[in-house]
Each structure stands twice: as structure tokens, then as C-alpha cells.
C-alpha atoms as a PDB file:
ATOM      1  CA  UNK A   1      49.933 121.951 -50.109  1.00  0.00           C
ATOM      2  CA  UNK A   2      52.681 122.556 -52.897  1.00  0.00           C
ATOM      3  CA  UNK A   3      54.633 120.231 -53.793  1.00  0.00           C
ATOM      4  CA  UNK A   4      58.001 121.135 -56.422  1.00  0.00           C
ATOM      5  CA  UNK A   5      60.202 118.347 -57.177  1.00  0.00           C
ATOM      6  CA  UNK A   6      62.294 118.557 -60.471  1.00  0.00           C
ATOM      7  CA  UNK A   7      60.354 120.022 -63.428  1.00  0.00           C
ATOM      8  CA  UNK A   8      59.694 116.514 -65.274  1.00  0.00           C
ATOM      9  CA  UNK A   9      57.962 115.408 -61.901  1.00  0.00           C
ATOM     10  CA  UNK A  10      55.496 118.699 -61.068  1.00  0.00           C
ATOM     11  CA  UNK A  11      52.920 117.044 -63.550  1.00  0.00           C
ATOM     12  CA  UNK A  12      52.698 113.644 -61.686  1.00  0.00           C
ATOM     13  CA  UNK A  13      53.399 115.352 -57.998  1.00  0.00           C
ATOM     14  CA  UNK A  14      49.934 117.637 -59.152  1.00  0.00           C
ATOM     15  CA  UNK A  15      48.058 115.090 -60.026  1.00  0.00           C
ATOM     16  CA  UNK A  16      48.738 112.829 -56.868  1.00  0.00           C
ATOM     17  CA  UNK A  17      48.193 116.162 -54.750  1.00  0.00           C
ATOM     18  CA  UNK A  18      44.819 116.899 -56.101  1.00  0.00           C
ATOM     19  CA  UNK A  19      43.897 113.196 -55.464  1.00  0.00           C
ATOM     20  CA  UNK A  20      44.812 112.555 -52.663  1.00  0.00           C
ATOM     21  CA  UNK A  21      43.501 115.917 -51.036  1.00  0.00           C
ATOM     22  CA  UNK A  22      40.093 115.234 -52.694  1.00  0.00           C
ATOM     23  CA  UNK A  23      40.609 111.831 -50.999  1.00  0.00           C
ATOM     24  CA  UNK A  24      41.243 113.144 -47.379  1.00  0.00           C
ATOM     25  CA  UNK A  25      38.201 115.878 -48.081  1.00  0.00           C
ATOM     26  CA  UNK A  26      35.410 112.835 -49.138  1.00  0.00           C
ATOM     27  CA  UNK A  27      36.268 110.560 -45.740  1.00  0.00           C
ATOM     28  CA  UNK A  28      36.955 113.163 -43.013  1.00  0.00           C
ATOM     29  CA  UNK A  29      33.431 113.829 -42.340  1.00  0.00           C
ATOM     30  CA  UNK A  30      32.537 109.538 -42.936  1.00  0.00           C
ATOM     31  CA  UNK A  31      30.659 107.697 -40.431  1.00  0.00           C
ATOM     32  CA  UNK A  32      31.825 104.636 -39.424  1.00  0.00           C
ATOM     33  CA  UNK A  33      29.060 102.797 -41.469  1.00  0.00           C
ATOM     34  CA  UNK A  34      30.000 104.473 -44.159  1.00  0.00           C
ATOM     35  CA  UNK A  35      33.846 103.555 -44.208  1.00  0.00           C
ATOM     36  CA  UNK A  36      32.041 100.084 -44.595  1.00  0.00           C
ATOM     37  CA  UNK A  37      30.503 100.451 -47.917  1.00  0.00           C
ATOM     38  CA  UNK A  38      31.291  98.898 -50.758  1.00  0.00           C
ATOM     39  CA  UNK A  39      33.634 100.012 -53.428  1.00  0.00           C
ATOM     40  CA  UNK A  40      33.921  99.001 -57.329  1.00  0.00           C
ATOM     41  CA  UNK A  41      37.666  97.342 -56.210  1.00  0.00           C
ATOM     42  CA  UNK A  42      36.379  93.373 -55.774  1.00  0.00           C
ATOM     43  CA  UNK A  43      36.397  92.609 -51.615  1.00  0.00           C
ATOM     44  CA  UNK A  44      37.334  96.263 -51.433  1.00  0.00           C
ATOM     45  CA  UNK A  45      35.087  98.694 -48.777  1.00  0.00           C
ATOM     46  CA  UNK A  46      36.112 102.446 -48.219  1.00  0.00           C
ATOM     47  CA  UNK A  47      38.288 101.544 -45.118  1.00  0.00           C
ATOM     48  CA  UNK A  48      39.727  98.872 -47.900  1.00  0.00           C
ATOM     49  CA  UNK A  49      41.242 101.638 -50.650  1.00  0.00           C
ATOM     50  CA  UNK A  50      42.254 104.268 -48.006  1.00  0.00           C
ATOM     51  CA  UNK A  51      44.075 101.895 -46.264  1.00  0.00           C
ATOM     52  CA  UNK A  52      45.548 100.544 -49.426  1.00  0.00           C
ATOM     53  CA  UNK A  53      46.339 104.242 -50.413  1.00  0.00           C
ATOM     54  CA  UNK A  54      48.148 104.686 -47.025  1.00  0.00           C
ATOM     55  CA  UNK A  55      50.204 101.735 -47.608  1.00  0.00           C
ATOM     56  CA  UNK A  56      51.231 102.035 -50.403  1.00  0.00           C
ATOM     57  CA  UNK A  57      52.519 105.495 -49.943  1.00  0.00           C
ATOM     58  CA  UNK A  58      54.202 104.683 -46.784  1.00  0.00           C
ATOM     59  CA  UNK A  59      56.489 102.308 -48.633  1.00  0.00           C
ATOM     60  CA  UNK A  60      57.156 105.181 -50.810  1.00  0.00           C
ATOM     61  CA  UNK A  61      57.953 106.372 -47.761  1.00  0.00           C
ATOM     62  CA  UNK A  62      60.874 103.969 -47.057  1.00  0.00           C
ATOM     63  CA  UNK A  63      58.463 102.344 -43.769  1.00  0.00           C
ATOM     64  CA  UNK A  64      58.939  98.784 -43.617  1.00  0.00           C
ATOM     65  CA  UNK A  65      55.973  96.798 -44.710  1.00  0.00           C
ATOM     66  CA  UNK A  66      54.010  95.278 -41.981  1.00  0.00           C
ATOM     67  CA  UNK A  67      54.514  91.799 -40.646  1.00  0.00           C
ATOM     68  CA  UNK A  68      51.073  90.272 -41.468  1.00  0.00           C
ATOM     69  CA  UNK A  69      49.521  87.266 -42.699  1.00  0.00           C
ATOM     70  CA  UNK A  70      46.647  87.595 -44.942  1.00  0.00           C
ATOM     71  CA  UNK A  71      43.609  84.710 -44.532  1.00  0.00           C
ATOM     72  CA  UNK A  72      43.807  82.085 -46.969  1.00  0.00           C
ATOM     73  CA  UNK A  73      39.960  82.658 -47.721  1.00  0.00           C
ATOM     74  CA  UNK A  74      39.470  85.396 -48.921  1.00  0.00           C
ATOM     75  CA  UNK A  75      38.068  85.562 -52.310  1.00  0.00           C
ATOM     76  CA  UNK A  76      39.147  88.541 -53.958  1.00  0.00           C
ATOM     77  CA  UNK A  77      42.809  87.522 -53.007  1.00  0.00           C
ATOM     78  CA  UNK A  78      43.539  85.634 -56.427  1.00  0.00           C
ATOM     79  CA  UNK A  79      47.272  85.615 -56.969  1.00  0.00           C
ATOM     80  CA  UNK A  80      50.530  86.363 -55.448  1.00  0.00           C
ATOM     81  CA  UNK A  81      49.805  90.403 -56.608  1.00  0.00           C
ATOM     82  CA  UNK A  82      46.568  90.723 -54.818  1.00  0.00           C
ATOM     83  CA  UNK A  83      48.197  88.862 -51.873  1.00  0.00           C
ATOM     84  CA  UNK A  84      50.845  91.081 -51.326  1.00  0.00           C
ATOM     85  CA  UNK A  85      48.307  94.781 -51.888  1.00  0.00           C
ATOM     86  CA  UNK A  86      46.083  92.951 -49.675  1.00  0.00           C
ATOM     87  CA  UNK A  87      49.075  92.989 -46.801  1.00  0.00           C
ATOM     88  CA  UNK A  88      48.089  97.143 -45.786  1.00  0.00           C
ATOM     89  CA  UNK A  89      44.654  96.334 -46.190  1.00  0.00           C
ATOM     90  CA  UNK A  90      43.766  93.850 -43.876  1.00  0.00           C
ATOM     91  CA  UNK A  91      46.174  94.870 -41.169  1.00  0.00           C
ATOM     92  CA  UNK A  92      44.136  97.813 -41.132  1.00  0.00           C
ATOM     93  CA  UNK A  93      40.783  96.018 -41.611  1.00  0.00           C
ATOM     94  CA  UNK A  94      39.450  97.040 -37.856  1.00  0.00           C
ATOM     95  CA  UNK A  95      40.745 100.801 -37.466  1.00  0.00           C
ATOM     96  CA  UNK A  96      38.362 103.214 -36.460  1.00  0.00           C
ATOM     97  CA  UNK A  97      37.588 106.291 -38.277  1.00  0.00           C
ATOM     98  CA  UNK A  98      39.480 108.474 -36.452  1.00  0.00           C
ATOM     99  CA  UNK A  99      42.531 106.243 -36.869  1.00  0.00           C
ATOM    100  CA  UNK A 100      42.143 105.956 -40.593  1.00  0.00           C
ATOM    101  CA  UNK A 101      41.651 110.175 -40.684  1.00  0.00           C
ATOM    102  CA  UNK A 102      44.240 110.940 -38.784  1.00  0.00           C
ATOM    103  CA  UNK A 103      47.115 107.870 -40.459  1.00  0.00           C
ATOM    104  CA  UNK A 104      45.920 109.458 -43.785  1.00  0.00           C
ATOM    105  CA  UNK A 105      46.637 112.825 -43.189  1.00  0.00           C
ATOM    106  CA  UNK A 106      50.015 112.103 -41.492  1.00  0.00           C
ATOM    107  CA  UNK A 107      51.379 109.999 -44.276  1.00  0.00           C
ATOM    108  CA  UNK A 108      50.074 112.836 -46.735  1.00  0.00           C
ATOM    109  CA  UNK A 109      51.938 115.477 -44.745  1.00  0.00           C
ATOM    110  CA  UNK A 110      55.282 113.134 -44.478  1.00  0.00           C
ATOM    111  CA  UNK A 111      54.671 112.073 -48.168  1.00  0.00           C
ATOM    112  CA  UNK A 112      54.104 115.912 -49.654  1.00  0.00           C
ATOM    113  CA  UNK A 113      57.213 116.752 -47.597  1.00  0.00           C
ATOM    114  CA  UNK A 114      59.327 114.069 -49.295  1.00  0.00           C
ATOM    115  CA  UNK A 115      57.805 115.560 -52.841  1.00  0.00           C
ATOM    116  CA  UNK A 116      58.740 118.825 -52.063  1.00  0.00           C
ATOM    117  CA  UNK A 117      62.520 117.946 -50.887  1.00  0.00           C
ATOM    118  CA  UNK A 118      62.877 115.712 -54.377  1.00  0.00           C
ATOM    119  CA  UNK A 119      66.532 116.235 -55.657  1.00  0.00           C
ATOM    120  CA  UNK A 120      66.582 112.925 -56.803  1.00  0.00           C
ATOM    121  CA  UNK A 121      67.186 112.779 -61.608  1.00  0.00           C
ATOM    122  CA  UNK A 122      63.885 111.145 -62.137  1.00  0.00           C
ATOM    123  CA  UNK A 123      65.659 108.266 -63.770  1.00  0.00           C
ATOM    124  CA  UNK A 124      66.941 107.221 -60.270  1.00  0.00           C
ATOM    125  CA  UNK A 125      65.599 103.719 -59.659  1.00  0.00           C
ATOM    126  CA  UNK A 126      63.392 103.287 -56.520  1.00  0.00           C
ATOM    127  CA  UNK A 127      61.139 100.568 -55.249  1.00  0.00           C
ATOM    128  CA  UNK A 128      58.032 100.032 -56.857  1.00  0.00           C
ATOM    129  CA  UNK A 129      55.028  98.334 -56.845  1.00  0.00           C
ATOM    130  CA  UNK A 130      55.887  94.267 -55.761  1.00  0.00           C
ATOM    131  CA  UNK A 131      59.218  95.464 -54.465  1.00  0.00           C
ATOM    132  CA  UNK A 132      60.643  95.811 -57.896  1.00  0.00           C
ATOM    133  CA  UNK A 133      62.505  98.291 -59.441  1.00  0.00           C
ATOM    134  CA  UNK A 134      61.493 101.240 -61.621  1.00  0.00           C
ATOM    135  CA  UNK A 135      62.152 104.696 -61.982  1.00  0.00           C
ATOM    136  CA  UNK A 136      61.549 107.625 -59.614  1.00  0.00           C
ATOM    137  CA  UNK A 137      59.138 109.902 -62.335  1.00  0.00           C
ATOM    138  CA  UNK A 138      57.340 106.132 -63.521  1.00  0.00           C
ATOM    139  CA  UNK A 139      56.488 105.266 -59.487  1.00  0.00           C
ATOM    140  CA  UNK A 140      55.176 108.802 -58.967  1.00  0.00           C
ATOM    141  CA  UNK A 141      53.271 108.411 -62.459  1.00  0.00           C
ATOM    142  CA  UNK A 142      51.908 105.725 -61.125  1.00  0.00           C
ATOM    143  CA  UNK A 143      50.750 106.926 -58.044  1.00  0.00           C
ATOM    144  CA  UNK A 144      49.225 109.676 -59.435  1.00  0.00           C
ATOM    145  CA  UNK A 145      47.277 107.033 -61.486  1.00  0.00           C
ATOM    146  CA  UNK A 146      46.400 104.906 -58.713  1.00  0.00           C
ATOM    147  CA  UNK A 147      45.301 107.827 -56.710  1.00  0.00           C
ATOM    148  CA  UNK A 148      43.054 109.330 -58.605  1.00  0.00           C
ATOM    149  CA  UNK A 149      41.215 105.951 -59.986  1.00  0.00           C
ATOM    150  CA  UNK A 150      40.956 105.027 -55.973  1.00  0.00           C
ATOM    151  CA  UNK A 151      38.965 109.066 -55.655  1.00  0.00           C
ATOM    152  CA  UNK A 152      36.983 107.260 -58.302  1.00  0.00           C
ATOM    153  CA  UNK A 153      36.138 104.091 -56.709  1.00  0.00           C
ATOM    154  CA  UNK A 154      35.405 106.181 -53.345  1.00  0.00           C
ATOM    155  CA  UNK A 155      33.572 108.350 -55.114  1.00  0.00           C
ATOM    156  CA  UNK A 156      31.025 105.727 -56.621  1.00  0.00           C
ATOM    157  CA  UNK A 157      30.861 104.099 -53.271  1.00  0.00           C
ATOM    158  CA  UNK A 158      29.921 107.402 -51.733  1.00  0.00           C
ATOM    159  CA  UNK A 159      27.350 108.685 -54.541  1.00  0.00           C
ATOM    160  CA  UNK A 160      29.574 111.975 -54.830  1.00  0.00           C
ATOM    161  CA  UNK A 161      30.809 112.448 -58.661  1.00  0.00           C
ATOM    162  CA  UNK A 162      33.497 114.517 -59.459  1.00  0.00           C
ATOM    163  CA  UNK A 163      37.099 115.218 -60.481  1.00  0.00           C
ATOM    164  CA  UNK A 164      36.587 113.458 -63.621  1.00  0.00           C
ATOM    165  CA  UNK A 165      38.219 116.240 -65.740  1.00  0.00           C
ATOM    166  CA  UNK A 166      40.985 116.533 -62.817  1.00  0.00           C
ATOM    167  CA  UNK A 167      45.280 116.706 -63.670  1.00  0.00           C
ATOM    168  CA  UNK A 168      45.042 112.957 -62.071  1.00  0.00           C
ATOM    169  CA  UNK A 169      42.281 112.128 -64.728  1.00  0.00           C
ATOM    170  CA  UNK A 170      45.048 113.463 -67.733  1.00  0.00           C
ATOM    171  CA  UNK A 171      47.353 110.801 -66.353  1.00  0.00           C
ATOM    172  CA  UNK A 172      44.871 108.328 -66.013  1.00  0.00           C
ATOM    173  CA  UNK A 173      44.360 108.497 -69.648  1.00  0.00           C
ATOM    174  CA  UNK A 174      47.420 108.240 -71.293  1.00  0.00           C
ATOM    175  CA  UNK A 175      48.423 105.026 -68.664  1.00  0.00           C
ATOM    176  CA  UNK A 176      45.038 103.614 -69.768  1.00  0.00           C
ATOM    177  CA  UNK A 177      45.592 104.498 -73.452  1.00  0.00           C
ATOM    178  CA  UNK A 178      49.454 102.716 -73.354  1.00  0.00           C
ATOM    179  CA  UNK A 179      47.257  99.357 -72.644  1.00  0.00           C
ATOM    180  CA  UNK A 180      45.393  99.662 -75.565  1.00  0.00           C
ATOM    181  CA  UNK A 181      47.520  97.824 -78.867  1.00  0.00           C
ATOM    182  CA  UNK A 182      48.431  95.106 -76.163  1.00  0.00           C
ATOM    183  CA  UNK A 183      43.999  94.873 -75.564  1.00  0.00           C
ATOM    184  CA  UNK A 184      43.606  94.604 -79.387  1.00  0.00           C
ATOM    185  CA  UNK A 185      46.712  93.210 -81.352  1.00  0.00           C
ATOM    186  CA  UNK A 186      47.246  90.195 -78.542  1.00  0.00           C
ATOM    187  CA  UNK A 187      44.349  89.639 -76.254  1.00  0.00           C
ATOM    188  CA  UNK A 188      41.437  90.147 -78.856  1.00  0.00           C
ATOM    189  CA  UNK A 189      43.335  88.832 -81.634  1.00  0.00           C
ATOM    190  CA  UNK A 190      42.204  92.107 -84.295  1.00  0.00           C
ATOM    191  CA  UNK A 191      43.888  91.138 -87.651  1.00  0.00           C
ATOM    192  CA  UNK A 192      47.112  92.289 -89.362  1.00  0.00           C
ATOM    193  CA  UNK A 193      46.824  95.554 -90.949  1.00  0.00           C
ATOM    194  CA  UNK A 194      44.074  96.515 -89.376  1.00  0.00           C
ATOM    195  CA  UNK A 195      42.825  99.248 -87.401  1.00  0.00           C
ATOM    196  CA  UNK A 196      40.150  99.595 -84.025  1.00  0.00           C
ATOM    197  CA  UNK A 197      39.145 103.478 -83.529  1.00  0.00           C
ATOM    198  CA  UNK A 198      38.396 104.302 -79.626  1.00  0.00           C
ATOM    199  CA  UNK A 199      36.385 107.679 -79.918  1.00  0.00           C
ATOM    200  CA  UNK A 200      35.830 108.973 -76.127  1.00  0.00           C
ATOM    201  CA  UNK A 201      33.620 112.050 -75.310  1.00  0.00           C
ATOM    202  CA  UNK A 202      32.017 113.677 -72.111  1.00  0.00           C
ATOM    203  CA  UNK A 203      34.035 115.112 -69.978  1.00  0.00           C
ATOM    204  CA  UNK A 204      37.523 113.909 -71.790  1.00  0.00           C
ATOM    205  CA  UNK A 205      37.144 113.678 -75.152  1.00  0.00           C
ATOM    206  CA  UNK A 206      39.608 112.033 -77.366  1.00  0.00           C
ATOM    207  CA  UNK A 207      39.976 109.806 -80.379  1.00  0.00           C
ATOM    208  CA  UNK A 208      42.528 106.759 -80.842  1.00  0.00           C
ATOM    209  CA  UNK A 209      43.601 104.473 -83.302  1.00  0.00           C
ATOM    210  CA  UNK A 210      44.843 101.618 -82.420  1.00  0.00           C
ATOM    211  CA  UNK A 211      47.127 100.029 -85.572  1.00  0.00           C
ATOM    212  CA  UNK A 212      48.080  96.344 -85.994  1.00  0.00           C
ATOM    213  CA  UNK A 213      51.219  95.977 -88.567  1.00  0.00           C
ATOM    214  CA  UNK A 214      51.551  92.793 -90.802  1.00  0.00           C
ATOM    215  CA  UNK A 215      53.365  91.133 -88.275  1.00  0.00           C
ATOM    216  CA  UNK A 216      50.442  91.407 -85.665  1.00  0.00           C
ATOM    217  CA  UNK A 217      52.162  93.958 -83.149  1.00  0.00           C
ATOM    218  CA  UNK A 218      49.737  96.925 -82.125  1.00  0.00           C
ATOM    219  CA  UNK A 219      50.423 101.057 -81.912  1.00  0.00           C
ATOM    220  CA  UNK A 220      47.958 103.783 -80.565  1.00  0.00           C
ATOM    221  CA  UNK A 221      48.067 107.082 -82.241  1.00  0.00           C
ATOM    222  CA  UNK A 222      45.876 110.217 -82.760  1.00  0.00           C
ATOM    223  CA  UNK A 223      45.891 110.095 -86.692  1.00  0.00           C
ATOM    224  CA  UNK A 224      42.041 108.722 -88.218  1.00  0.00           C
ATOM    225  CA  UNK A 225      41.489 105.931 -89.392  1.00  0.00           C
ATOM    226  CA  UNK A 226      39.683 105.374 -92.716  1.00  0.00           C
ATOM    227  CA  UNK A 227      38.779 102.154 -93.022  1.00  0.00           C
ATOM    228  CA  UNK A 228      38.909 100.437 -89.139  1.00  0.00           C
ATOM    229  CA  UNK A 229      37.925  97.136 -88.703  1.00  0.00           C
ATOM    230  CA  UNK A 230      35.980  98.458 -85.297  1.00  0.00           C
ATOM    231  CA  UNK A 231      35.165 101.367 -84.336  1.00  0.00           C
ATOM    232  CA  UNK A 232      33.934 101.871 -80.004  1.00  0.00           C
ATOM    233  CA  UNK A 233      32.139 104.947 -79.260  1.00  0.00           C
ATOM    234  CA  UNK A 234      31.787 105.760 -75.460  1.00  0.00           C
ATOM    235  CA  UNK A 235      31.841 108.129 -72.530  1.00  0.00           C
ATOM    236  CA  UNK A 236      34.867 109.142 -71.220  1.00  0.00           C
ATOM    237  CA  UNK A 237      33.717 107.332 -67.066  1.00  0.00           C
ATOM    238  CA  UNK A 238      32.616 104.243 -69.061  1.00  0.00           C
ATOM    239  CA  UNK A 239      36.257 103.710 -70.855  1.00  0.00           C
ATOM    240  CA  UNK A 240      37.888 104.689 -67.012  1.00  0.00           C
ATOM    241  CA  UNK A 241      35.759 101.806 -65.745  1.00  0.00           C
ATOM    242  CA  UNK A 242      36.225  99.261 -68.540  1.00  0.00           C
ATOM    243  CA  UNK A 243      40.130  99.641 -68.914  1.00  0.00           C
ATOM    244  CA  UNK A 244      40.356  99.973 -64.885  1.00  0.00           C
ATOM    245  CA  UNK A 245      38.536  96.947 -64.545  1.00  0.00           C
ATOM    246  CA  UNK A 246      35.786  98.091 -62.549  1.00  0.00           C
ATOM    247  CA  UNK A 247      32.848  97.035 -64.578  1.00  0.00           C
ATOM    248  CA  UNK A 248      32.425  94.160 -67.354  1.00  0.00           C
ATOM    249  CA  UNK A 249      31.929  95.306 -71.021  1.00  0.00           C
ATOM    250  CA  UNK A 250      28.103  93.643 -70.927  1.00  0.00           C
ATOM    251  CA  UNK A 251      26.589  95.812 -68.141  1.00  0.00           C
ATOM    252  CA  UNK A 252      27.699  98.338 -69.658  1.00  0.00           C
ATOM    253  CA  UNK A 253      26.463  97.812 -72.953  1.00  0.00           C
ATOM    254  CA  UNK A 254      23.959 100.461 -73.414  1.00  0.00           C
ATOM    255  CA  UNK A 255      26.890 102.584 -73.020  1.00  0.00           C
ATOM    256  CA  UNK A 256      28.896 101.500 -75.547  1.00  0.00           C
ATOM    257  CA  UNK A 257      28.136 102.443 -79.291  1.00  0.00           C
ATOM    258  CA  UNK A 258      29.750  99.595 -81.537  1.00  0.00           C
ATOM    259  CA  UNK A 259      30.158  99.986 -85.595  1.00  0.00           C
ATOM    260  CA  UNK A 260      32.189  97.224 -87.615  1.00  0.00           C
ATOM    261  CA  UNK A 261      33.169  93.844 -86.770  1.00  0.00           C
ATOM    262  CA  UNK A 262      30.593  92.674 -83.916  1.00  0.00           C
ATOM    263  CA  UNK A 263      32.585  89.853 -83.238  1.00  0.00           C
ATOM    264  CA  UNK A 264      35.847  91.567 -82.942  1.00  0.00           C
ATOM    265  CA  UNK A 265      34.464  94.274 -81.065  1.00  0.00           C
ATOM    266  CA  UNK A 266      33.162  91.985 -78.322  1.00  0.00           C
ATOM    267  CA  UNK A 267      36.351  90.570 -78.024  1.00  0.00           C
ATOM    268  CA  UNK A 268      38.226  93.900 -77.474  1.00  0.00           C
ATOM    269  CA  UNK A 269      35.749  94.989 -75.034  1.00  0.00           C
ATOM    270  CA  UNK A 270      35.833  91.737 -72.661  1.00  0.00           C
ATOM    271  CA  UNK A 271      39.341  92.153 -72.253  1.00  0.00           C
ATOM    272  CA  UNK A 272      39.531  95.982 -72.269  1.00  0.00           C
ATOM    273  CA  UNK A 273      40.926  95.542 -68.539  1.00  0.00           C
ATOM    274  CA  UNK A 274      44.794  96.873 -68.400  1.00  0.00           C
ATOM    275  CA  UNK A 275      44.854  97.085 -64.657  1.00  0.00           C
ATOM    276  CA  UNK A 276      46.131  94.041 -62.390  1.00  0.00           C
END
């Protein structure tokens, strides 16, 4: 499937592709206790994030969303955000197998068709997530992203690693990395004119430093730091996990190298989350 909307798009359009594809190729062959299992999303099983992914693209899609109500007990459901994801999910909550196979790979055929015949400037404003309004190349960034972290959470729940190097997992990092000074200047509080280094290795490797100016507002750059305040060592699946929000920063611990301020550091790490 190729997919060649204007040039500023093909990087995004890839990515998604390559997800998605990968996504369709780890559940056609699922049995139907497997589409049960749990994922890292909380309340989430496999069934769960495909249908999400299906949903999601069909509004992309211009399909009107369903006409559903979601159960007022349901614990993952925490806020008016997870309410309204949870709409595609649970509407879809008793679909066979063969139902979720073949609705995912019609809405990938309509969707890669819609990519393809793109003529749209990719500053053209389109719905996005919540209904709101962004711009055509940031909702297909997005979905890239959201793609290829869901092939991560079905990957986990399925025991089959991969794709962690992947043109989604390039995207991935640079929406993860734009969380960052927000993580350390406002939520963890780091101290003016200081600096937190985020060195990442395995199969990304990168280094960040993440800057706080005098009057406390945080920047990421590539540029080293000589004298940070903290500096986090850790694999590159570890940082997808903390900043995705899939794991919490102390069960991971043995994964995470920490030099500097302890105190700091701990605070950075237990709200490393940038995902909703």
C-alpha cells in the first residue's frame, strides 16, 4: 500500500502505513481468546485498541460517530476525554474476530485511499481529536503517533516485540520529546537555570537537554549539558513506556540509571507521562 499525499505529509502517511499494516498482520491470525487479553492501555484488551484504532480513523474518515452511551462504571473511564475515546470502544466491545479483521482492513483500505487522493495544503484545518480543530499534517502526525504506540501496546499484550526502530517510532520520539520542558520546568518543579539531561540508548539512541531559563519556562535541545542538575539514563522502550504512560517510574526502576539530584529526579520521573 502507497500512500503520496503532499511532500510535507509522506513522513507521517509512512509512518501510519507501517503501523497500521503491522497492526492488521499481528491480529489476523488472533483467536478469539486472544483478542481478550490484556493490553498496557488501563481497561484496554486487544479488541479494546483495534477498535479504538478503527474509530478513530473512521472519523478521519468523515463517518459520523456512533450513537452510544458508555456505562457509568467503568473504571478506566476517568474524565470527559476517556469518555468520549471510550465511545468506538465499547460499541464494539462484543464483535467477533472476523468482524474486527475484516472492519479493520476496510477502514485501512478507505483510509489509505483518502491518503493517497490528499490535495488538501497541510495547514488546512480538519477535525481532530475531541472534535476540535487542528491542522491536516498535525492530525496525521498524530495518528502516526497513536498508531504505532497502539502496535506497541498490542505487541506487549501478544509477547511479539518489534518495530521499535520503525518510521512510526521516529515520530513517536520527537511528540514524546516536545512533552519534555513542560515534565520538568512545571510538573517537577526543576529550578531556574538549570538543566535535566535525558540520555536514551538501545534501539533509538539519543541525548536531550532539557533547559529551564531564569524565569522557570523549559526548552529541549540536542546541545550537552555541563553541569545538569539530573541526569536519566535509560533504554529507548523504557522512556516509550514512561512518557506514554504505560508503566509507573518505580517498576521500572531497575531500568532507569539516575545521577544528580535524587529528589528532583524522582519527581521528573513520576510525572514523565505526556499522553492523556
Amino acid at each position: 500500500m502507497t500512500v503520496h499525499p503532499h511532500p510535507s505529509l509522506q513522513p507521517y502517511a509512512d509512518a501510519w502505513t507501517h503501523s497500521i499494516e503491522a497492526i492488521s498482520e499481528l491480529v489476523l491470525p488472533l483467536t478469539e481468546g486472544e483478542w481478550n487479553r490484556a493490553t498496557p492501555c488501563p481497561g484496554w484488551s486487544v479488541r479494546d485498541v483495534v477498535s479504538h484504532v478503527i474509530g478513530i480513523e473512521c472519523e478521519q474518515l468523515g463517518d459520523p460517530r456512533p450513537i452510544h452511551t458508555v456505562a457509568r462504571d467503568l473504571r478506566h473511564v476517568v474524565d470527559e476525554f476517556s469518555r468520549y475515546m471510550e465511545v468506538q470502544v465499547d460499541v464494539r466491545r462484543h464483535h467477533t474476530a472476523p468482524e474486527m479483521t475484516s472492519e479493520l482492513e476496510y477502514t485501512v483500505i478507505r483510509r489509505a485511499r483518502q491518503l493517497r487522493n490528499e490535495k488538501r495544503d497541510p495547514d488546512t484545518m480538519v477535525r481532530g481529536p475531541l472534535g476540535d480543530q487542528v491542522t491536516l499534517e498535525h492530525a496525521l502526525r498524530l495518528r502516526a503517533f497513536d498508531v504505532w504506540i497502539h502496535e506497541q501496546d498490542l505487541r506487549w499484550a501478544l509477547g511479539a516485540p518489534g518495530n521499535w526502530d520503525s518510521p512510526g517510532a521516529y515520530v513517536a520520539r520527537d511528540i514524546l520529546l516536545s512533552g519534555l520542558p513542560k515534565v520538568v520546568a512545571k510538573r517537577a518543579g526543576a529550578p531556574a537555570n538549570s538543566a535535566v539531561v535525558i540520555d536514551v540508548h538501545g534501539q533509538l539512541e539519543f541525548m536531550r537537554t532539557v533547559r529551564v531559563d531564569a524565569d522557570g519556562r523549559g526548552t529541549v535541545d540536542k546541545s550537552p549539558s555541563l553541569g545538569p542538575a539530573v541526569t536519566l539514563t535509560m533504554d529507548w522502550e523504557t522512556y516509550v513506556r514512561l512518557a506514554a504512560g504505560r508503566v509507573r517510574a518505580h517498576t521500572v526502576a531497575d531500568r532507569v540509571k539516575v545521577e544528580g539530584d535524587a529528589q528532583l529526579a524522582e519527581a521528573i520521573l513520576t510525572q514523565f507521562s505526556v499522553t492523556p
